[in-house]
N, C-alpha and C. Protein backbone atom coordinates (compact mmCIF):
# COMPACT_ATOMS: atom_id res chain seq x y z
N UNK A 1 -15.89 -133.29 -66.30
CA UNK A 1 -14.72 -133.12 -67.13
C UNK A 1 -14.90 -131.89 -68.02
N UNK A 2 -13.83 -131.08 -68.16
CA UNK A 2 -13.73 -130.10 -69.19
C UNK A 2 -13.87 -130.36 -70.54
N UNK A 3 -14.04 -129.47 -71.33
CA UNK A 3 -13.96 -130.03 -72.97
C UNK A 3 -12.48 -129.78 -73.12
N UNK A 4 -11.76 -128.99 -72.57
CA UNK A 4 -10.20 -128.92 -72.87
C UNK A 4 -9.66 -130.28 -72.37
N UNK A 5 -10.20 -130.70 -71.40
CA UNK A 5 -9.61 -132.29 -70.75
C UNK A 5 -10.06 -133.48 -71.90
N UNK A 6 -11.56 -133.20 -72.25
CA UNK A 6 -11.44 -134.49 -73.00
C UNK A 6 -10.77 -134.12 -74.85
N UNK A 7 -10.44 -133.29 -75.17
CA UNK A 7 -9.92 -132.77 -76.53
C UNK A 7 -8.46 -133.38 -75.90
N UNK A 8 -7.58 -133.13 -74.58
CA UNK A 8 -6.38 -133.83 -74.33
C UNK A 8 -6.38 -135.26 -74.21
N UNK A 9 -7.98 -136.21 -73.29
CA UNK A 9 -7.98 -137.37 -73.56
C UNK A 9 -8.12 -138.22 -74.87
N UNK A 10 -8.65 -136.87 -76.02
CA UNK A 10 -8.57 -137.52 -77.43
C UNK A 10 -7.65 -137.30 -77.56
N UNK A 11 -6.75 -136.67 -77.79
CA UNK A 11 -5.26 -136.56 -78.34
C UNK A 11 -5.39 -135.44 -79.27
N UNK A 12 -6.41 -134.57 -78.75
CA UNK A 12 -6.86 -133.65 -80.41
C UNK A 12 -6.13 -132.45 -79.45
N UNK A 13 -5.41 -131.50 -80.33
CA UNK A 13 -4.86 -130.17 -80.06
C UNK A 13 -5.58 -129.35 -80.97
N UNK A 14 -6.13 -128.54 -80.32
CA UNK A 14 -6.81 -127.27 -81.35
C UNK A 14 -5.29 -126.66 -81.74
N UNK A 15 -5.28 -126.80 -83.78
CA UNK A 15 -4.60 -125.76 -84.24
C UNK A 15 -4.94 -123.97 -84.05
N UNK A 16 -3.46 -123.56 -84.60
CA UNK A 16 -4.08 -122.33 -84.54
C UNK A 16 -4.97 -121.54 -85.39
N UNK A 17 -5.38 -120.24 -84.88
CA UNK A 17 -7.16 -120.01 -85.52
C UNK A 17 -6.28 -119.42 -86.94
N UNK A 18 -6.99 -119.92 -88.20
CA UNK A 18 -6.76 -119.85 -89.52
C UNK A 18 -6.90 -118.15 -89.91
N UNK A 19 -5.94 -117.78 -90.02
CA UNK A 19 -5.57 -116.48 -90.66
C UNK A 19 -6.69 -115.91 -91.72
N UNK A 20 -7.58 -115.13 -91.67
CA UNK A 20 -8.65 -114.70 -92.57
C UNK A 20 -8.40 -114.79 -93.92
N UNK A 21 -9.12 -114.75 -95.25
CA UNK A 21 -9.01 -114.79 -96.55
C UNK A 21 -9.32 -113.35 -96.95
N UNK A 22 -9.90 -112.86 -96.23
CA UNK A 22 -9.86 -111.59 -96.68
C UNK A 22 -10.33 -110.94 -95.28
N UNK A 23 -11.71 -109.61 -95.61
CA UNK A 23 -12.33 -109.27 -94.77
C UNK A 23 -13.41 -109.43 -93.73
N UNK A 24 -12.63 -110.26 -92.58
CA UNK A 24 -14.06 -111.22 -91.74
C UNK A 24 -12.87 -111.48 -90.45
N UNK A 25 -13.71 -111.75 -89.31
CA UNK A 25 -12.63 -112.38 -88.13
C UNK A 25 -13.13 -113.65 -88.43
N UNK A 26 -12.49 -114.49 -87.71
CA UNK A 26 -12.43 -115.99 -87.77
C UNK A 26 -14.12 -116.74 -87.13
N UNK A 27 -14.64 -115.63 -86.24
CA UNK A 27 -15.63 -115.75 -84.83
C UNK A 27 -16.21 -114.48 -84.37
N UNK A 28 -17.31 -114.53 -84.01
CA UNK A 28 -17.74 -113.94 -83.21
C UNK A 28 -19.07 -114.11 -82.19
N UNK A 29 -18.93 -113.65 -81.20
CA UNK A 29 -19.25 -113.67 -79.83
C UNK A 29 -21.05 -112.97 -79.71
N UNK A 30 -22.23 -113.20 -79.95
CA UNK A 30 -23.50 -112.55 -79.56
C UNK A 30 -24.66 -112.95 -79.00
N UNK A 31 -24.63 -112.61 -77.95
CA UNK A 31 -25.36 -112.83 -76.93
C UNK A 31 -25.10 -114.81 -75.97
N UNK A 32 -25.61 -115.09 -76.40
CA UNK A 32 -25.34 -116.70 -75.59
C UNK A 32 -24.47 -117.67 -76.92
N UNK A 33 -24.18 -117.11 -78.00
CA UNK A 33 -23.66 -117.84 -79.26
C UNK A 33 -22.33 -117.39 -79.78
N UNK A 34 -22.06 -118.55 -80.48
CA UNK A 34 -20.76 -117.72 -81.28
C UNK A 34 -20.82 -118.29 -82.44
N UNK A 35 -20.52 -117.45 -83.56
CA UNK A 35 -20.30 -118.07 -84.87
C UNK A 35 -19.25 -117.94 -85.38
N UNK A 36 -18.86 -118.78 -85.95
CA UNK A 36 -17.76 -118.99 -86.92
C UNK A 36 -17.71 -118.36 -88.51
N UNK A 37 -17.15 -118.07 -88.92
CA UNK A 37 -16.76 -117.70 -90.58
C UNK A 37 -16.71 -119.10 -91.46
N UNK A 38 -17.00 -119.09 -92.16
CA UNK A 38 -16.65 -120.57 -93.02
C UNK A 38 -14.95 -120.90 -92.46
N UNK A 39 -14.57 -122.14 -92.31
CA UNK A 39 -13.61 -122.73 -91.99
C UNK A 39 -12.87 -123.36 -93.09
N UNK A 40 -11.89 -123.63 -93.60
CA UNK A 40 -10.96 -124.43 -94.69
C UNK A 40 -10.32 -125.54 -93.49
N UNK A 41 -9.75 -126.34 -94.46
CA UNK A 41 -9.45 -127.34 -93.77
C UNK A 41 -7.34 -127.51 -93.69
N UNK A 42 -7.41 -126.30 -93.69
CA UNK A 42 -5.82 -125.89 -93.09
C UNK A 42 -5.36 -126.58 -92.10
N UNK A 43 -3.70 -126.58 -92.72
CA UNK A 43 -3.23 -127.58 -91.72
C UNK A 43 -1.69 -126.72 -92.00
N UNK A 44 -1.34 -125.84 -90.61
CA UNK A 44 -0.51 -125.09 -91.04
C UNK A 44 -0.07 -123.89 -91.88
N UNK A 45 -1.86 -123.54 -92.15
CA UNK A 45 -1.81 -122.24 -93.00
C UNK A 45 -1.40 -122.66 -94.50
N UNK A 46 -1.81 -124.28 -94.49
CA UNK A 46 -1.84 -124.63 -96.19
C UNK A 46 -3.15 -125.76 -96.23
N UNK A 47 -3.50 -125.41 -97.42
CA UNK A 47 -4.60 -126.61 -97.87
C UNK A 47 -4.06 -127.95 -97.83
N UNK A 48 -4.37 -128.97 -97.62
CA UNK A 48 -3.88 -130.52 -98.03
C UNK A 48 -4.14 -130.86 -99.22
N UNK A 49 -5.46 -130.39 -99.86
CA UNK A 49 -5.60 -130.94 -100.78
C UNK A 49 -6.53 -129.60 -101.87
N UNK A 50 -6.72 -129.18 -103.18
CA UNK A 50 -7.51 -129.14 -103.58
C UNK A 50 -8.43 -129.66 -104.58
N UNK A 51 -9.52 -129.14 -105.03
CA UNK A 51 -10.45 -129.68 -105.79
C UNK A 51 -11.51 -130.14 -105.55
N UNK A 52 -12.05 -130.53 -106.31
CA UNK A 52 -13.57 -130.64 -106.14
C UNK A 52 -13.75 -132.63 -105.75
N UNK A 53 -14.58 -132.46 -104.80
CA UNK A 53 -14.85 -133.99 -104.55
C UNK A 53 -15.69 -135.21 -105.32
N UNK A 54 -15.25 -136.25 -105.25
CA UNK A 54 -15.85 -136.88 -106.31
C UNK A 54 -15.01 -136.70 -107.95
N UNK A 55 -13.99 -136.24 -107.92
CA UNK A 55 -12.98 -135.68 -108.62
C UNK A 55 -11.47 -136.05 -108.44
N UNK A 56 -11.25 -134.94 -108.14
CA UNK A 56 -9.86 -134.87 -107.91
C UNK A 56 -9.92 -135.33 -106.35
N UNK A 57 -10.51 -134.97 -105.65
CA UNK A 57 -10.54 -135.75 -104.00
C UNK A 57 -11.97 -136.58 -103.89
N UNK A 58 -11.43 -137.94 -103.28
CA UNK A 58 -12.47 -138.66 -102.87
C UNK A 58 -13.06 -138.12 -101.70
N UNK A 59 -14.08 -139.00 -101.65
CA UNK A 59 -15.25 -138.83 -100.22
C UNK A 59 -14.61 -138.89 -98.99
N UNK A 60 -13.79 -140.03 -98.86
CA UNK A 60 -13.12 -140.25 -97.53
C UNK A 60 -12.14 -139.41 -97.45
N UNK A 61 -11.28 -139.13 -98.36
CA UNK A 61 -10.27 -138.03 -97.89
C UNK A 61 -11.26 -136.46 -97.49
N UNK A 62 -12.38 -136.02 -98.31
CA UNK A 62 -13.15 -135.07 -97.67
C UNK A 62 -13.63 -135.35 -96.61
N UNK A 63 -14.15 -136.32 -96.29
CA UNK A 63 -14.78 -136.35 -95.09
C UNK A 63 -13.35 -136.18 -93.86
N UNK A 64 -12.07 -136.52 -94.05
CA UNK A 64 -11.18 -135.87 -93.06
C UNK A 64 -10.99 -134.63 -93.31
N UNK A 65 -10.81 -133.77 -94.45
CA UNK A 65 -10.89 -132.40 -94.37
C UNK A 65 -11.74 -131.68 -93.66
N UNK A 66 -13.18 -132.53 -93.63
CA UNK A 66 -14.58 -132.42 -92.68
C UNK A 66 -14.25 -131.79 -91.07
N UNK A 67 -13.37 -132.79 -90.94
CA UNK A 67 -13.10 -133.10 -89.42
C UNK A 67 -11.57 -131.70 -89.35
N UNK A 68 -10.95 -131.81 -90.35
CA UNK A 68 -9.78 -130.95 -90.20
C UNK A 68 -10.79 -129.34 -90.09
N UNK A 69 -11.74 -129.17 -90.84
CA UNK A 69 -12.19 -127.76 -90.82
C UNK A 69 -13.36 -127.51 -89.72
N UNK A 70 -13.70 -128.70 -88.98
CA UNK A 70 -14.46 -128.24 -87.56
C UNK A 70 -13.40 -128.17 -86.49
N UNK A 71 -12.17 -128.41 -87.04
CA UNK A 71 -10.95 -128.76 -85.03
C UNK A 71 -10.83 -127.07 -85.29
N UNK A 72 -10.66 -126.44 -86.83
CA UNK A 72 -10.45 -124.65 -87.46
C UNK A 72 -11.38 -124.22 -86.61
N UNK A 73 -12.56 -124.84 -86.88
CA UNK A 73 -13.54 -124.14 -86.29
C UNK A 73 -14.12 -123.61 -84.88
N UNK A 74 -13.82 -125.00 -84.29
CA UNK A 74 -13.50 -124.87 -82.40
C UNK A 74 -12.11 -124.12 -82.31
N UNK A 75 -11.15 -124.31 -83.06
CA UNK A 75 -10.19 -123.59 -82.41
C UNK A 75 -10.18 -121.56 -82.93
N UNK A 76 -11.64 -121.70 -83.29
CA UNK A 76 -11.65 -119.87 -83.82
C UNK A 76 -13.23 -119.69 -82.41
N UNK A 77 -13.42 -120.72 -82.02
CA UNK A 77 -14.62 -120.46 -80.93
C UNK A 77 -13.79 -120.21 -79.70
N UNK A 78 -12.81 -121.05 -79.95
CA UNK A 78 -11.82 -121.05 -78.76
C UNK A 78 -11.39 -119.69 -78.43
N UNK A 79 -10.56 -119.13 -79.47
CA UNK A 79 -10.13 -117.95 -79.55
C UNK A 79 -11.01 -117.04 -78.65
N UNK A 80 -12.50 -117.33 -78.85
CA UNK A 80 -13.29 -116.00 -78.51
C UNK A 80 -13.90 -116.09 -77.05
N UNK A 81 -13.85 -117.55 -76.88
CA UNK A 81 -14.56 -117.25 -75.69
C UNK A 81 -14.18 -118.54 -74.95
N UNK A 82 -13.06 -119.20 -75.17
CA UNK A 82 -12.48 -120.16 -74.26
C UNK A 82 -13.42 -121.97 -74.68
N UNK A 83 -12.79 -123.19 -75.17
CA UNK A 83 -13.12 -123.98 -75.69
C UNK A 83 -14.28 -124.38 -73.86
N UNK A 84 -13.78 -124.02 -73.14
CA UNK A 84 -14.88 -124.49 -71.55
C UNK A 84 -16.08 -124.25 -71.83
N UNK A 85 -15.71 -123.46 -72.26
CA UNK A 85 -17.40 -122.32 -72.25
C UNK A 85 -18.28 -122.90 -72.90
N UNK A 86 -18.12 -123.66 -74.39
CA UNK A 86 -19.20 -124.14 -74.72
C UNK A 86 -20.23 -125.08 -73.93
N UNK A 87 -21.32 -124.53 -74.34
CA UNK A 87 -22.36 -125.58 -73.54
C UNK A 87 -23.25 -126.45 -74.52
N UNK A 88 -23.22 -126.17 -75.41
CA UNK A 88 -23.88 -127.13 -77.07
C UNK A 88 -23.54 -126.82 -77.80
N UNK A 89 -23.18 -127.64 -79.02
CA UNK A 89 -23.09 -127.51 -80.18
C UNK A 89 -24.59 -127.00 -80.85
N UNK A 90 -24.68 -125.95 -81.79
CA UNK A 90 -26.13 -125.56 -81.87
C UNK A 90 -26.66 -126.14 -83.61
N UNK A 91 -25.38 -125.60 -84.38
CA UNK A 91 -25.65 -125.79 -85.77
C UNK A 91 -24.31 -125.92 -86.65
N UNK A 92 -24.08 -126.75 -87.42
CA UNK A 92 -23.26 -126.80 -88.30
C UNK A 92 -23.83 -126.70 -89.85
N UNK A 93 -22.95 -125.79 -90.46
CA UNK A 93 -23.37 -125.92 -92.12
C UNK A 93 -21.86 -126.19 -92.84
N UNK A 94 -21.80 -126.88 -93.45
CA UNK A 94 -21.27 -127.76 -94.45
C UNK A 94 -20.98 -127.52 -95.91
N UNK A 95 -20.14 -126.89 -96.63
CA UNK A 95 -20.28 -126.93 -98.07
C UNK A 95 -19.14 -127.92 -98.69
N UNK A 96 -19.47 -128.52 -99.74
CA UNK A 96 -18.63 -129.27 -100.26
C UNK A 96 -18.83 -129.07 -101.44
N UNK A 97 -17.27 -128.73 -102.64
CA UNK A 97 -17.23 -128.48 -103.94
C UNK A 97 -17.55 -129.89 -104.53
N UNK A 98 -18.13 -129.95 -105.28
CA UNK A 98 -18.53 -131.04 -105.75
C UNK A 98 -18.36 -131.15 -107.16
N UNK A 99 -18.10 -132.23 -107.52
CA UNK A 99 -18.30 -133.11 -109.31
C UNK A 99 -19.26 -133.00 -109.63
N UNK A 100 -19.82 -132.61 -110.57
CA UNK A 100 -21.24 -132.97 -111.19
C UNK A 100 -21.50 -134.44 -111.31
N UNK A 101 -22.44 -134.38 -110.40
CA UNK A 101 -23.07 -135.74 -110.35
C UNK A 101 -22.97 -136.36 -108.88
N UNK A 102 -21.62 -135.84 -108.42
CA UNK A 102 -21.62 -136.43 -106.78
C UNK A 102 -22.72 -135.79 -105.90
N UNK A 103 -23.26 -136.63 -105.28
CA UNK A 103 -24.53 -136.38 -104.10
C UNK A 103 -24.38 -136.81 -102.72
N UNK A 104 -23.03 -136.94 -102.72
CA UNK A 104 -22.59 -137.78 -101.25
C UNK A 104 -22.06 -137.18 -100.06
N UNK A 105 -22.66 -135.11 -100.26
CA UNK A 105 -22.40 -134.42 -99.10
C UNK A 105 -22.58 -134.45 -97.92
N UNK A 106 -23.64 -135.47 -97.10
CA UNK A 106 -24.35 -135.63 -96.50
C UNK A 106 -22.83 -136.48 -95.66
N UNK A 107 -22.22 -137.30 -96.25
CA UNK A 107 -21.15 -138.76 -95.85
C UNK A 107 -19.96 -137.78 -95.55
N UNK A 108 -19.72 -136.84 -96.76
CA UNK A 108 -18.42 -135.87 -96.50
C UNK A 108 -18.69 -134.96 -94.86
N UNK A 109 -19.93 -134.08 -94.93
CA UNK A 109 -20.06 -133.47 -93.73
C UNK A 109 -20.17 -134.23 -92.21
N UNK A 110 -20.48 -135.52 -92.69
CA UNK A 110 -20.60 -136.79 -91.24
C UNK A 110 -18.94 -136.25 -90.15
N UNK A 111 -17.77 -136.14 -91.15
CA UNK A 111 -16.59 -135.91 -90.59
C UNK A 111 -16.42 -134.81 -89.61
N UNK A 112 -17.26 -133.70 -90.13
CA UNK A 112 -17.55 -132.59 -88.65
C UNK A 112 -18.19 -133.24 -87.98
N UNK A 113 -19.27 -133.75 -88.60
CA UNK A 113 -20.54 -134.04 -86.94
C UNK A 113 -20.17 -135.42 -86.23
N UNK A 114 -19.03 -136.09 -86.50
CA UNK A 114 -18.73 -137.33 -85.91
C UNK A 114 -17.86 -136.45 -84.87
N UNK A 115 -16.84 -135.80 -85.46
CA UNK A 115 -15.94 -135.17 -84.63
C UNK A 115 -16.37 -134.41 -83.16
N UNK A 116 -17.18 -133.32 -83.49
CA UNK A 116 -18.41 -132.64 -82.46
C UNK A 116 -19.17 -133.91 -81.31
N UNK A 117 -19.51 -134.97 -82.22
CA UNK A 117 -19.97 -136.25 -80.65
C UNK A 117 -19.00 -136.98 -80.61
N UNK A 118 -17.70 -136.99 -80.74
CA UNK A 118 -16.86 -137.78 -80.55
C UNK A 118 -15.99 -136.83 -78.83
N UNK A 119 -16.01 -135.47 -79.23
CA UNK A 119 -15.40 -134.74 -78.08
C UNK A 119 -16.54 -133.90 -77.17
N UNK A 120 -18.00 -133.74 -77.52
CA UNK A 120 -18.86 -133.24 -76.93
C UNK A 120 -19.74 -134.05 -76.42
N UNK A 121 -19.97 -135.32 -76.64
CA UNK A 121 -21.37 -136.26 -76.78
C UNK A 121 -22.37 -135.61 -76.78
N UNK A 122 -23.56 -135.81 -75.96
CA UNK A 122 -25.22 -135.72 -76.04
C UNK A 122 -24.90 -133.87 -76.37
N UNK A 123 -23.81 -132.70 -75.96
CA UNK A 123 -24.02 -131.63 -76.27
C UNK A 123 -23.11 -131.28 -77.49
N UNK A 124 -23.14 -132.41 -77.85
CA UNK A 124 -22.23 -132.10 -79.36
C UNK A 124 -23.67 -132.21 -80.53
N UNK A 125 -24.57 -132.49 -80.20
CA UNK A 125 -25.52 -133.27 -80.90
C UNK A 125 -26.12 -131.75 -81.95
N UNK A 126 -26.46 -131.81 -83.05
CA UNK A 126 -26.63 -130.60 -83.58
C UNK A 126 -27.68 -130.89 -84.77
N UNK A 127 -27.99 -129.50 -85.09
CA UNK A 127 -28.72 -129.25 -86.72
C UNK A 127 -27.73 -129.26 -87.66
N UNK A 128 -27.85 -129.41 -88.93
CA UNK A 128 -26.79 -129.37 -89.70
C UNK A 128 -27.90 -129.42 -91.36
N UNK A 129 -26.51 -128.58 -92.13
CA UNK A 129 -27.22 -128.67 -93.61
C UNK A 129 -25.64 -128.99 -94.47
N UNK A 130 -25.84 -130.21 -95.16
CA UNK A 130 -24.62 -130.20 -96.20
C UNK A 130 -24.97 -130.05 -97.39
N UNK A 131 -24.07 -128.78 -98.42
CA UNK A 131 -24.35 -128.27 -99.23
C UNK A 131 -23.68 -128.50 -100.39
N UNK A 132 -24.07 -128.89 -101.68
CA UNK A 132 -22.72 -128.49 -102.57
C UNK A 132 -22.67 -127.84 -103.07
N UNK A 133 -21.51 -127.09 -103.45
CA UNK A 133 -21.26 -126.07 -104.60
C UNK A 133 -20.51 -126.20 -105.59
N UNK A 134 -20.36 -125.48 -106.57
CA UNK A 134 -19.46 -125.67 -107.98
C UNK A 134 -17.92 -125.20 -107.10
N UNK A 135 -17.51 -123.87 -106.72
CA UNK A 135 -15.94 -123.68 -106.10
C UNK A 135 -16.27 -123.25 -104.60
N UNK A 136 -15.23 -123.46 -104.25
CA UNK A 136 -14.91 -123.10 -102.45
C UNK A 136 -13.93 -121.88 -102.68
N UNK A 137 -13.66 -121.05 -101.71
CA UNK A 137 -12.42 -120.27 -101.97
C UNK A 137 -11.08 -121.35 -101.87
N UNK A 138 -10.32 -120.71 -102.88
CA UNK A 138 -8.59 -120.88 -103.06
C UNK A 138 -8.89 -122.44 -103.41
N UNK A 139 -9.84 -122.89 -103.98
CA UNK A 139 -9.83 -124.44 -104.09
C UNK A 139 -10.01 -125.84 -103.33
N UNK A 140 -10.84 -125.19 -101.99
CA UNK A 140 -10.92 -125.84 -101.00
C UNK A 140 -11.75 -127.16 -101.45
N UNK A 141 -11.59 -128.23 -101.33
CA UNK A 141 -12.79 -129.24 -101.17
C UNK A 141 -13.60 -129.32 -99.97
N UNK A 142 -13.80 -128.37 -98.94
CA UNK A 142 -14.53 -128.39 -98.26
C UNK A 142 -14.82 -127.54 -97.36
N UNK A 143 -15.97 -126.95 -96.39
CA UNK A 143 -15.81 -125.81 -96.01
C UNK A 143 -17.24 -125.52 -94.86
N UNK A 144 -16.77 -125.52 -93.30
CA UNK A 144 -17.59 -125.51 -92.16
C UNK A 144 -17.52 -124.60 -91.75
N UNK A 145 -19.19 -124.13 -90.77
CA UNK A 145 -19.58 -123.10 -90.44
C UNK A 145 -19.63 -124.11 -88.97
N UNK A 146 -19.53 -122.95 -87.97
CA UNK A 146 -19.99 -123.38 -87.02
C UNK A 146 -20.64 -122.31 -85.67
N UNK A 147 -21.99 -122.80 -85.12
CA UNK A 147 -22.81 -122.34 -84.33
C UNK A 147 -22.54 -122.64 -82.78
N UNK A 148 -22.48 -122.15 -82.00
CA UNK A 148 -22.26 -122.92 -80.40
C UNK A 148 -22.97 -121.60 -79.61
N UNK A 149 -23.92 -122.59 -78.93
CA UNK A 149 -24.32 -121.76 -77.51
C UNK A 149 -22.99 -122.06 -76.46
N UNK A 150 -23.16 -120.72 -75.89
CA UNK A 150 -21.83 -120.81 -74.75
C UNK A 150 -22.32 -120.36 -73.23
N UNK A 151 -21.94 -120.88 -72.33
CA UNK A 151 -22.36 -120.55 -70.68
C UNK A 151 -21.78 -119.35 -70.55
């Protein structure tokens, strides 16, 4: 099965690739990899939500922004080199604006890496670091990088 077949047997449609914030492409393509730019969790070229988590947004609503800013993220891998092509997921990094005092980045970033073995299995399987920070750009509560070896 394709990864475009099972993203249709999930019901998941890669949006389109998120319009840059400034100076950066969305992806790029080197040697057997592709990386991604940090991802927002756009939905239509607007935020859903901002603020900092543990705050103004809970855990569970971040942890779907999680998942909203890795579908950004495959769909800016997509862009570059066709969603087929991937052959593993290699690395995900994770930032989440955080409350002082919240430590629960680890639960927020689960929402990418559930997503990645939910449509990749055993080659969705990855490294990962979840981070917090004081701001995201434009107020994001959350914000994915993403790594993929490609055939």
């Amino acid at each position: 099965m394709t990864w475009s077949a099972r993203l249709a047997e999930l019901g998941i449609k890669l949006p389109a690739v998120a319009a840059p914030l400034a100076a950066y492409v969305p992806a790029v393509k080197s040697g057997s990899y592709v990386y991604t730019s940090g991802q927002l969790p756009f939905v239509d070229g607007k935020l859903p939500a901002t603020g900092k988590v543990g705050a103004e947004v809970s855990p569970e609503e971040a942890k779907d922004y999680a998942r909203l800013s890795i579908l950004n993220a495959l769909a800016a891998v997509d862009s570059v080199v066709g969603i087929d092509n991937v052959a593993r997921v290699v690395k995900v990094v994770g930032f989440v604006a955080s409350a002082e005092g919240f430590t629960g980045q680890p639960a927020v970033i689960n929402g990418a890496s559930e997503t990645l073995g939910e449509i990749f299995g055993d080659a969705g399987i990855h490294a990962r670091s979840a981070v917090g920070v004081a701001e995201l750009p434009i107020g994001a509560p959350v914000e994915v990088e993403l790594i993929v070896e490609v055939n």
